[in-house]
N, C-alpha and C. Protein backbone atom coordinates (compact mmCIF):
# COMPACT_ATOMS: atom_id res chain seq x y z
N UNK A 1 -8.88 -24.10 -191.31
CA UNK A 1 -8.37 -24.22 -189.95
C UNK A 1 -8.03 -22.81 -189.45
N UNK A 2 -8.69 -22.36 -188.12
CA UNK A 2 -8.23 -21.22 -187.88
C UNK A 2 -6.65 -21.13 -186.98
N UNK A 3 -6.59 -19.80 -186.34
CA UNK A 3 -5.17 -19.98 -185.82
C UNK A 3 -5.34 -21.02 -184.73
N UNK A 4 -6.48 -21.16 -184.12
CA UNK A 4 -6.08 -21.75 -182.79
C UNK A 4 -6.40 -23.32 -182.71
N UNK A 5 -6.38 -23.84 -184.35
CA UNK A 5 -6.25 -25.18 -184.52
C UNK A 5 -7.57 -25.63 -184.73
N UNK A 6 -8.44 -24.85 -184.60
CA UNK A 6 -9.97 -25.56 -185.13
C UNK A 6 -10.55 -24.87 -186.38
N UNK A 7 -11.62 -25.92 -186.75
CA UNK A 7 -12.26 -25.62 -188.15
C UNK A 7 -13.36 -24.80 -187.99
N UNK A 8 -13.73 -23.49 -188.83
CA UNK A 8 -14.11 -22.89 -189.56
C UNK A 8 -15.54 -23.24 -188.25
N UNK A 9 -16.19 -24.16 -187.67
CA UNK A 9 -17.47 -24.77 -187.13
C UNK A 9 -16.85 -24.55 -185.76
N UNK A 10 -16.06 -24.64 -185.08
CA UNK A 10 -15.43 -24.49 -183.57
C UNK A 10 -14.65 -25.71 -183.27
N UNK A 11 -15.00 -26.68 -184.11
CA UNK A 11 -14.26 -28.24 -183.51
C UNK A 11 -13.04 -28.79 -183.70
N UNK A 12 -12.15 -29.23 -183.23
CA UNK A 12 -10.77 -29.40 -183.13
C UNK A 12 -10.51 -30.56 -183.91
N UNK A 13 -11.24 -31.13 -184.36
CA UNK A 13 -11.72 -32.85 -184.67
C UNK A 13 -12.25 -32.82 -185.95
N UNK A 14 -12.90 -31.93 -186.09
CA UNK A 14 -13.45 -31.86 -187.91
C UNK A 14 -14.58 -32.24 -187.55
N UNK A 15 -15.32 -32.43 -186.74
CA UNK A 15 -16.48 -33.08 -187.04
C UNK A 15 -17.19 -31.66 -186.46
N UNK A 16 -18.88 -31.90 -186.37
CA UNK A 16 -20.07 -30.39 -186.77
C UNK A 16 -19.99 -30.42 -185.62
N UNK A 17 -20.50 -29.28 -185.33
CA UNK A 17 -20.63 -28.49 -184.01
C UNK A 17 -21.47 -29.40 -183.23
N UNK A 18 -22.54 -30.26 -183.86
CA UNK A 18 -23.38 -31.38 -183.32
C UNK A 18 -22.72 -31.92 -182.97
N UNK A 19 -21.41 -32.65 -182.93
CA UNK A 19 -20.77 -33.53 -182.54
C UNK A 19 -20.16 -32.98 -181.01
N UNK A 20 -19.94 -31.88 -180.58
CA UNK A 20 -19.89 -31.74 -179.47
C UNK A 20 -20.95 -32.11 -178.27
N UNK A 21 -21.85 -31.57 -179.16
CA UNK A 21 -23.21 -32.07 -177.87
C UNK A 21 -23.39 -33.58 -177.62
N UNK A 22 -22.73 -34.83 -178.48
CA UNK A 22 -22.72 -36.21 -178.14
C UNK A 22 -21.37 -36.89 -178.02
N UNK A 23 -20.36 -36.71 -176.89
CA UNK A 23 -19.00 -37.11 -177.11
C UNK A 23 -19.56 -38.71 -176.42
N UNK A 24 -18.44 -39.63 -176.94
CA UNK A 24 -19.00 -40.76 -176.44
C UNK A 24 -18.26 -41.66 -175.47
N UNK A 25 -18.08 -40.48 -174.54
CA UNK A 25 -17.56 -40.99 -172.95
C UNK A 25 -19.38 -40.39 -172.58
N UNK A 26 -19.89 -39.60 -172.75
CA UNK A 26 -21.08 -38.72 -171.96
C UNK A 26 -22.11 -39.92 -172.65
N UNK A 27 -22.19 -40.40 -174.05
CA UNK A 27 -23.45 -41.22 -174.60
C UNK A 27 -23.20 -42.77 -173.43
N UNK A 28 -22.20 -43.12 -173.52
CA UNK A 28 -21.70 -44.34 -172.79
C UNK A 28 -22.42 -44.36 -171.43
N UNK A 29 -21.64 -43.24 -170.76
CA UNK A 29 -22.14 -42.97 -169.13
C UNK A 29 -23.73 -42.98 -169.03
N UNK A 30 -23.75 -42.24 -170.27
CA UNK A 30 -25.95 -42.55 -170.15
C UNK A 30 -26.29 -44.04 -170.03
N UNK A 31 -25.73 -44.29 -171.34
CA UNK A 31 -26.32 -45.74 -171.38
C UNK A 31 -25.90 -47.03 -170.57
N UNK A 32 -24.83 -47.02 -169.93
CA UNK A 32 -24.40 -47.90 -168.94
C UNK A 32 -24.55 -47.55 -167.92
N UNK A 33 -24.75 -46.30 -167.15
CA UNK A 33 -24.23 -46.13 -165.86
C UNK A 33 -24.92 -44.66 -164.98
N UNK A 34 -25.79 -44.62 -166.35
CA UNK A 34 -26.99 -43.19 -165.37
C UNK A 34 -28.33 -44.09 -164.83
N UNK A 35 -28.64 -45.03 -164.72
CA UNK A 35 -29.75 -45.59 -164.26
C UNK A 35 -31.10 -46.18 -164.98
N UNK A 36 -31.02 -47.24 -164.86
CA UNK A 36 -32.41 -48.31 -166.11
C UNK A 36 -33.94 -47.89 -166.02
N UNK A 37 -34.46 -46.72 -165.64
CA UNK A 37 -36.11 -45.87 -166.11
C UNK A 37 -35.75 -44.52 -166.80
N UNK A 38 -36.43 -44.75 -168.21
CA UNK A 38 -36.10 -44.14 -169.14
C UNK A 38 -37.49 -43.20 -169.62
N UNK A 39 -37.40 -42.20 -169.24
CA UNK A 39 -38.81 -42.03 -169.72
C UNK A 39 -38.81 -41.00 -171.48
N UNK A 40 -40.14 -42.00 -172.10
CA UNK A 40 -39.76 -41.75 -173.70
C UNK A 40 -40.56 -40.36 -173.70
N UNK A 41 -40.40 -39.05 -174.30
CA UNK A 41 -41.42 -38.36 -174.14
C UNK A 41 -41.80 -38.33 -175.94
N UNK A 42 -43.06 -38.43 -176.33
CA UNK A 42 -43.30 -38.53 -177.22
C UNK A 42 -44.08 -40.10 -178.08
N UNK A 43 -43.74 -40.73 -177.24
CA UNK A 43 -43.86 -42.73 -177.34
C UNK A 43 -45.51 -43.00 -176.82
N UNK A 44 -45.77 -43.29 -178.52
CA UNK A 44 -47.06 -43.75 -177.84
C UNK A 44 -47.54 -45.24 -178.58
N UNK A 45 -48.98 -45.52 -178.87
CA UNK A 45 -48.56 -46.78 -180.29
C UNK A 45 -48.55 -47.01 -181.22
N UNK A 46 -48.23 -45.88 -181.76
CA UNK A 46 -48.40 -46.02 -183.54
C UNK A 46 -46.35 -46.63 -183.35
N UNK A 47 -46.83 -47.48 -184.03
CA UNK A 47 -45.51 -48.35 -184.42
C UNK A 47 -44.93 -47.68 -185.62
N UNK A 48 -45.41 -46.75 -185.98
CA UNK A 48 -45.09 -46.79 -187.27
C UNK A 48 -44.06 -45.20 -186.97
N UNK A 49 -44.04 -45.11 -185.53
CA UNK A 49 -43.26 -43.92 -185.23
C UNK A 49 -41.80 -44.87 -184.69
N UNK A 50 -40.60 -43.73 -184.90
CA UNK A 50 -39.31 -43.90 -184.53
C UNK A 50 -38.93 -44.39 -182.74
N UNK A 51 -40.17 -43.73 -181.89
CA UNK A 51 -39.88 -43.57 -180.50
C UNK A 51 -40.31 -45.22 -180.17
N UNK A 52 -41.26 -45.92 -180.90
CA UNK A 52 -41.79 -47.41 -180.54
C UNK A 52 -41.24 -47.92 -181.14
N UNK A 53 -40.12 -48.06 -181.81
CA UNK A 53 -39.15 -48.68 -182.31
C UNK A 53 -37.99 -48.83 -181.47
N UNK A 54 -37.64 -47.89 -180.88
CA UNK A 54 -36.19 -47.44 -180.47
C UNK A 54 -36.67 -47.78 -178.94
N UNK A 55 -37.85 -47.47 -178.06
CA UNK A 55 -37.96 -48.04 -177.13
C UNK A 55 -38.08 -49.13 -177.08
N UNK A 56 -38.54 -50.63 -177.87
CA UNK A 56 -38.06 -51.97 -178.04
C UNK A 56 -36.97 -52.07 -177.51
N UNK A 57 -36.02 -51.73 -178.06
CA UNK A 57 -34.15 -51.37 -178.16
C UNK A 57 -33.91 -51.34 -176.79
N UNK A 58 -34.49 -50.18 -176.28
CA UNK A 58 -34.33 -49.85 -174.89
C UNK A 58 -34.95 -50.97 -173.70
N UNK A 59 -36.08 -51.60 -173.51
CA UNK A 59 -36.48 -52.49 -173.32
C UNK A 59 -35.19 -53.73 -173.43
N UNK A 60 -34.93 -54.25 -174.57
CA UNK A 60 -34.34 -55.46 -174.50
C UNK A 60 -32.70 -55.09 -174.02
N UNK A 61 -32.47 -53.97 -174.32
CA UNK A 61 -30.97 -53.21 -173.40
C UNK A 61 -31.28 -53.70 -172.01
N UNK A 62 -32.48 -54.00 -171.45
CA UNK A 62 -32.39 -53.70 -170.00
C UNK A 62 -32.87 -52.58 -169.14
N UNK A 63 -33.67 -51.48 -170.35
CA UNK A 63 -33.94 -50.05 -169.16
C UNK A 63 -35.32 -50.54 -169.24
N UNK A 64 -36.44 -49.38 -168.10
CA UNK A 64 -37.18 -49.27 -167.85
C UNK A 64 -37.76 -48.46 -169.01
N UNK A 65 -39.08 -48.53 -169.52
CA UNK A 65 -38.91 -47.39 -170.65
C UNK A 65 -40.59 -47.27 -170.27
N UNK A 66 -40.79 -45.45 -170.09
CA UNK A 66 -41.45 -44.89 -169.40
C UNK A 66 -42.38 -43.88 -170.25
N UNK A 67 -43.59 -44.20 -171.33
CA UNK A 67 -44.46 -43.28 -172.17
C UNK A 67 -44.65 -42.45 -171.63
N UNK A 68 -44.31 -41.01 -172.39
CA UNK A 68 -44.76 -39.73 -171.63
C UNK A 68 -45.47 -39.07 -173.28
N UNK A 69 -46.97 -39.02 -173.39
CA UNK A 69 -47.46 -38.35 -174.26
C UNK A 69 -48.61 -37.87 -173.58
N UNK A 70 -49.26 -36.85 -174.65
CA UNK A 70 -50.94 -36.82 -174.19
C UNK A 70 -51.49 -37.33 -173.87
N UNK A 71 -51.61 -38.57 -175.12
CA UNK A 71 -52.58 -40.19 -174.51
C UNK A 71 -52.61 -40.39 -173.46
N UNK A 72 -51.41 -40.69 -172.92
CA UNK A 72 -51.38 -41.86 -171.62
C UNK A 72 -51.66 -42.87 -172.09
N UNK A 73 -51.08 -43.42 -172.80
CA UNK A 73 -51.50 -45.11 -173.14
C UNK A 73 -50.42 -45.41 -172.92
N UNK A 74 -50.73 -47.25 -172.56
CA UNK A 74 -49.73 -48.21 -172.05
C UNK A 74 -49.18 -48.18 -173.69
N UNK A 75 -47.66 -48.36 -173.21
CA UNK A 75 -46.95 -49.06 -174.48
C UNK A 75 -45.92 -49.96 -174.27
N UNK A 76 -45.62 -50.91 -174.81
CA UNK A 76 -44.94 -52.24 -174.38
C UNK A 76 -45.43 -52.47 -172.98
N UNK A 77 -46.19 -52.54 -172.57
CA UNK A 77 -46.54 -52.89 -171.31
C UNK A 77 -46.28 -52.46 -170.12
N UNK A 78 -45.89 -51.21 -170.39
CA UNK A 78 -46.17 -49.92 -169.29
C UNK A 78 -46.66 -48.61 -168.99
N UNK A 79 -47.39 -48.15 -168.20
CA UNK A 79 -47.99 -47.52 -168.35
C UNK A 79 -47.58 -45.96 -169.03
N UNK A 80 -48.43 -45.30 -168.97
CA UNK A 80 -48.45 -44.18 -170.10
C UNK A 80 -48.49 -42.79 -168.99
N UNK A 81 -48.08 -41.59 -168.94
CA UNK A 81 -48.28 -40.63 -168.46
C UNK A 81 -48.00 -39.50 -169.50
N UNK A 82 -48.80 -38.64 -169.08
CA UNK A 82 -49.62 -37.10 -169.48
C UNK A 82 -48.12 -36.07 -169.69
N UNK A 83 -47.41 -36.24 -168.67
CA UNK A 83 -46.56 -35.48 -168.55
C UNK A 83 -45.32 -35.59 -167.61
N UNK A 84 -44.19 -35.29 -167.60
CA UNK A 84 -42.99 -36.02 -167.20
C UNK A 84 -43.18 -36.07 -165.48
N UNK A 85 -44.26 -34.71 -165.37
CA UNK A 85 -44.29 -33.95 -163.84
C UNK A 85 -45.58 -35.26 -163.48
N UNK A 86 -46.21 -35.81 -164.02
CA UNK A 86 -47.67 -36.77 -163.59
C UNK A 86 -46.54 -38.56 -163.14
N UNK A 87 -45.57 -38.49 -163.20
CA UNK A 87 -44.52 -39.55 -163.19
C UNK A 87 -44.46 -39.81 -161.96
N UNK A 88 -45.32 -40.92 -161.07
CA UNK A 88 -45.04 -41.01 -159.46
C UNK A 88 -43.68 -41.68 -159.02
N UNK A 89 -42.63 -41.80 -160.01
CA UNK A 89 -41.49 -42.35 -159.39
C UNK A 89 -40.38 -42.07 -160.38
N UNK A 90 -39.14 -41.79 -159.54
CA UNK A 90 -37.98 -41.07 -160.21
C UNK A 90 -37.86 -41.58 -161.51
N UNK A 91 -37.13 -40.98 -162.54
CA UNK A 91 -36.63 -41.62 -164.24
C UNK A 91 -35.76 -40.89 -164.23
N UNK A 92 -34.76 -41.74 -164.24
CA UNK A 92 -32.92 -41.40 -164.68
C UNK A 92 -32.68 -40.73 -166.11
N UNK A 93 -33.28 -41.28 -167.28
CA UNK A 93 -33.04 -40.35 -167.85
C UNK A 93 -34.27 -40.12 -168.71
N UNK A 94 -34.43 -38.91 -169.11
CA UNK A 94 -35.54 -38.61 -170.55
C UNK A 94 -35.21 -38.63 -172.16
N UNK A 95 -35.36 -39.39 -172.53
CA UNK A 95 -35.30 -39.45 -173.85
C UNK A 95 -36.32 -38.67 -174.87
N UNK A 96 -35.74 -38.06 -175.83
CA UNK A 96 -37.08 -36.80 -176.17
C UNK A 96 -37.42 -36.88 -177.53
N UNK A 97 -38.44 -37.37 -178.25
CA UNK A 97 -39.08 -37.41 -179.82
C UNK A 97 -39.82 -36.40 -179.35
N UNK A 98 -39.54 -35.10 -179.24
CA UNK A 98 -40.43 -34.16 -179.86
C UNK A 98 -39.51 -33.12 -181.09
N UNK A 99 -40.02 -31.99 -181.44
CA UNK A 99 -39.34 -31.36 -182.55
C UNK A 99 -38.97 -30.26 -181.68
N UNK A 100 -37.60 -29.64 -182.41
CA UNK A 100 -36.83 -29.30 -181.65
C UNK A 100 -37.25 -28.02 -180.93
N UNK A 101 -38.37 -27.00 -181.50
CA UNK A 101 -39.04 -26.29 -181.09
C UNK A 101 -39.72 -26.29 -179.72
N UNK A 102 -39.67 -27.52 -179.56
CA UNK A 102 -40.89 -28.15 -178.17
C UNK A 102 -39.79 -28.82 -177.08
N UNK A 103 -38.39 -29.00 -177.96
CA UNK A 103 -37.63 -29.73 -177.29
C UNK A 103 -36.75 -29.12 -175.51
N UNK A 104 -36.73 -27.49 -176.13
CA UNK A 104 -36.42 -26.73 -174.72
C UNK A 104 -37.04 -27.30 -173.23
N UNK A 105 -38.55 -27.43 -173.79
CA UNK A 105 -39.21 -27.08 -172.25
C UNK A 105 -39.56 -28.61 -171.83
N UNK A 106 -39.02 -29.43 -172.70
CA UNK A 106 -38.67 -30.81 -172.11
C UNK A 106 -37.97 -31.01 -171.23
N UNK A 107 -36.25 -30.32 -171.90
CA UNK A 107 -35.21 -30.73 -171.22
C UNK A 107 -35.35 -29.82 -169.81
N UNK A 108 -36.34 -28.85 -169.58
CA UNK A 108 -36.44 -28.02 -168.58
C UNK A 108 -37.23 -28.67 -167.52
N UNK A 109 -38.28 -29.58 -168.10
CA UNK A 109 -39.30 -30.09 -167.06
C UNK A 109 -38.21 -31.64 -166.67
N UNK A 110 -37.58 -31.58 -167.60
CA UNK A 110 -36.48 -32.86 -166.87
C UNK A 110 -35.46 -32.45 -165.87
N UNK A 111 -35.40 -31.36 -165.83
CA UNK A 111 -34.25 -30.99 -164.88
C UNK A 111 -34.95 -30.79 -163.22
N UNK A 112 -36.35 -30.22 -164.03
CA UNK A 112 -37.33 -30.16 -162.75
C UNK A 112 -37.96 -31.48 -162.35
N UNK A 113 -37.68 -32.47 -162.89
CA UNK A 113 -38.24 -33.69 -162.20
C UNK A 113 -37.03 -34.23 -161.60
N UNK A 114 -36.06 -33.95 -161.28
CA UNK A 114 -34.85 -34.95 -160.84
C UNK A 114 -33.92 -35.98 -161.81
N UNK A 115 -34.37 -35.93 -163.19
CA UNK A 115 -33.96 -36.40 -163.89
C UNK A 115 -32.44 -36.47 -163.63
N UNK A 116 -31.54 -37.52 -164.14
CA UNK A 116 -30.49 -37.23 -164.39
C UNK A 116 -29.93 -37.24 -165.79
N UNK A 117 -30.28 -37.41 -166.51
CA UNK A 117 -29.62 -36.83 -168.09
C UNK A 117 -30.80 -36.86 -169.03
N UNK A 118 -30.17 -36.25 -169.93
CA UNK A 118 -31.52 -35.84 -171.09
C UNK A 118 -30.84 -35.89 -172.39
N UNK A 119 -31.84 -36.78 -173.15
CA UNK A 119 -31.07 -37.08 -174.47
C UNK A 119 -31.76 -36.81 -175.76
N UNK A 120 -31.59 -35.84 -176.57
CA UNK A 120 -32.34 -35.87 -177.53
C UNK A 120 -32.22 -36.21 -178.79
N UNK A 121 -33.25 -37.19 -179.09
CA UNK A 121 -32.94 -38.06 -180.94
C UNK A 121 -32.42 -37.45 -181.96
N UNK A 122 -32.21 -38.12 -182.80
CA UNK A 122 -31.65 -37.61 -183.80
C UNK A 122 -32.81 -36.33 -184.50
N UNK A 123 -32.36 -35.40 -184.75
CA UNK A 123 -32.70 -34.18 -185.43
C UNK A 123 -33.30 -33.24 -184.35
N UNK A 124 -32.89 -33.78 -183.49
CA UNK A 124 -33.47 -32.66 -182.09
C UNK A 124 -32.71 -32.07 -181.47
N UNK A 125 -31.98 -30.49 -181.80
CA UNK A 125 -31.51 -29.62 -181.65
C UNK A 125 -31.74 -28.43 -180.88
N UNK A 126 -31.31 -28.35 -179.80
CA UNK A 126 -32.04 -27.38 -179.41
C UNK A 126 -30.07 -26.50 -177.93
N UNK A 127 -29.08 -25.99 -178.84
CA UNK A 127 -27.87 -25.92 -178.33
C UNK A 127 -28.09 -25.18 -176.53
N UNK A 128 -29.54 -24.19 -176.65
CA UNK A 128 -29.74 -23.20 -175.51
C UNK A 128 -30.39 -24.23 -174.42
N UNK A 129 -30.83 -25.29 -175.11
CA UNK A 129 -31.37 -26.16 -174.06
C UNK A 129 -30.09 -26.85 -173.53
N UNK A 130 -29.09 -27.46 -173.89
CA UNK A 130 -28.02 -28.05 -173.89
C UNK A 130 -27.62 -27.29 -172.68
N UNK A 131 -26.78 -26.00 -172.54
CA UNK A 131 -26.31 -25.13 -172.01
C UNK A 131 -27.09 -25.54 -170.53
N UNK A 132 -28.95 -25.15 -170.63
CA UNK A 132 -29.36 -24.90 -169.67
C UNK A 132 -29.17 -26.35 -168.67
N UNK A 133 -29.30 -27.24 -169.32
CA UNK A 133 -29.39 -28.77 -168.84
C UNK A 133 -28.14 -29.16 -168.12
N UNK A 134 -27.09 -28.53 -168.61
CA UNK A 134 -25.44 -28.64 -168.33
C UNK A 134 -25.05 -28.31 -167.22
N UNK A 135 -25.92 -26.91 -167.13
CA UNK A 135 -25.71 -26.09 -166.52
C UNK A 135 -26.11 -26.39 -164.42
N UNK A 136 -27.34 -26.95 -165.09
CA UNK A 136 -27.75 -28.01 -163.75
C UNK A 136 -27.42 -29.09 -163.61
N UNK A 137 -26.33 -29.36 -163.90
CA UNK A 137 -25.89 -30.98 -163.78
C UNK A 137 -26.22 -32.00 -164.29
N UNK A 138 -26.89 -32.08 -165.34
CA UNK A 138 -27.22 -33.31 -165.72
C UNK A 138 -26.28 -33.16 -167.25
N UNK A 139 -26.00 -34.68 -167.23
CA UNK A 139 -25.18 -35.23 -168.79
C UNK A 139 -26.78 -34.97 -169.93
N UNK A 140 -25.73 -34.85 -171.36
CA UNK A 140 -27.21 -34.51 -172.04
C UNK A 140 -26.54 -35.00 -173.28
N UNK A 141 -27.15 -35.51 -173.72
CA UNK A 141 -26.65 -35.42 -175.77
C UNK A 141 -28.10 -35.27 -176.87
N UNK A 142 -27.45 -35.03 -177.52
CA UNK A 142 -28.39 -34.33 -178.47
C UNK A 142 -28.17 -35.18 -180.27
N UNK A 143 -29.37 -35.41 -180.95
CA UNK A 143 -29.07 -35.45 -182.41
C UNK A 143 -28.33 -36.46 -182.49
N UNK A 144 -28.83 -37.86 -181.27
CA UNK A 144 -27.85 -39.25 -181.53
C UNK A 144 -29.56 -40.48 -181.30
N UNK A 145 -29.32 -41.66 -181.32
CA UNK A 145 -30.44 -42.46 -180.92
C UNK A 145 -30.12 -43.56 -180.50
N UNK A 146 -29.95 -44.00 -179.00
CA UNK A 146 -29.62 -44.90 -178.49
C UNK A 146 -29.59 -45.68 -179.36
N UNK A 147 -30.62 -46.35 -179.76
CA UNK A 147 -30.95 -47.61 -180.41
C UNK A 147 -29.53 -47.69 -181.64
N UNK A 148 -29.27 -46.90 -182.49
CA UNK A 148 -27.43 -47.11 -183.29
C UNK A 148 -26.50 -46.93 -182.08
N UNK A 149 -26.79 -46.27 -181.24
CA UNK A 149 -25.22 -45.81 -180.21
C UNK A 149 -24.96 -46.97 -179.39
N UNK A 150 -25.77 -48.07 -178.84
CA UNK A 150 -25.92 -49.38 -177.88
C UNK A 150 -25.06 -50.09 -178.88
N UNK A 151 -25.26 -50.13 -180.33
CA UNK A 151 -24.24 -51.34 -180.55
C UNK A 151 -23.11 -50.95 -181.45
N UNK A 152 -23.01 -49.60 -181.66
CA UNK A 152 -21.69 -48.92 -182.15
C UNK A 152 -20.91 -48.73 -181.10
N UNK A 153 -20.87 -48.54 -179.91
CA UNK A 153 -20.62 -48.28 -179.05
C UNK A 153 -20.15 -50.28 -178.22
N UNK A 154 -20.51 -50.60 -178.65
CA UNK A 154 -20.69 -51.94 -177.54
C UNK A 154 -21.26 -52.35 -176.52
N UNK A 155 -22.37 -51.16 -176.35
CA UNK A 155 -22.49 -51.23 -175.16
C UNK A 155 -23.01 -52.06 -174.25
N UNK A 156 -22.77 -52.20 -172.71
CA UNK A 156 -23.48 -53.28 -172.01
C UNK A 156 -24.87 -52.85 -171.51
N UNK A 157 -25.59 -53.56 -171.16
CA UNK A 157 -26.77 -53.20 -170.11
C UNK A 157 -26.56 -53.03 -168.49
């Protein structure tokens, strides 16, 4: 504990510096109350990936859930786009399966689409993207996955 009451990591709470980037008044406000089109970036159909799993989740929550890969293929029964900017109608928030390397210029093309928050899955780190995303107004969390936070959380649709 240093003098000014936090641990050794910056946090007052004990928990990792990750834990700042997902407090769960900001995960809540996403998931209840930033708006139901979700666009997945990374979601395509191999089932056998985390993003077509977790968009199910999202789906039966009640959001809109919006494929953004190369493909462009429909998944759960909506259509597929190239890129967040090829999207002919607003998406409240972006949800991001890419690696965290790639993850910056996501949360950047989300800020440039009107997005209003940007959330990135578990192991997707990216703190300078955080900052920048913050910085323009939008709520953001990082290194959490709806799909555990909807029912740890309680949350409603």
């Amino acid at each position: 504990m240093n003098a000014d009451g936090r641990n050794a990591d910056g946090n007052a709470d004990g928990g990792s510096v990750v834990d700042s980037y997902a407090d769960d008044v900001t995960i809540r406000r996403i998931l209840e109350d930033t708006g139901d089109t979700w666009a997945v970036v990374g979601l395509s159909n191999n089932s056998a990936r985390a993003a077509w799993g977790v968009a199910q989740v999202l789906q039966r929550f009640g959001k809109r859930v919006v494929p953004v890969h190369p493909k462009a293929e429909t998944v759960h029964g909506e259509q597929g786009y190239a890129s967040l900017s090829d999207i002919p109608f607003p998406v409240d928030v972006v949800d991001v399966f890419v690696n965290s390397e790639l993850a910056g210029a996501v949360a950047d093309e989300a800020v440039a689409a009107g997005a209003k928050a940007v959330w990135f899955q578990l192991g997707v780190v990216d703190p300078d993207a955080y900052g920048r995303t913050r910085a323009a107004g939008l709520d953001m969390v990082m290194d959490r996955c709806p799909a555990i936070e909807i029912p740890r959380l309680g949350a409603r649709a």
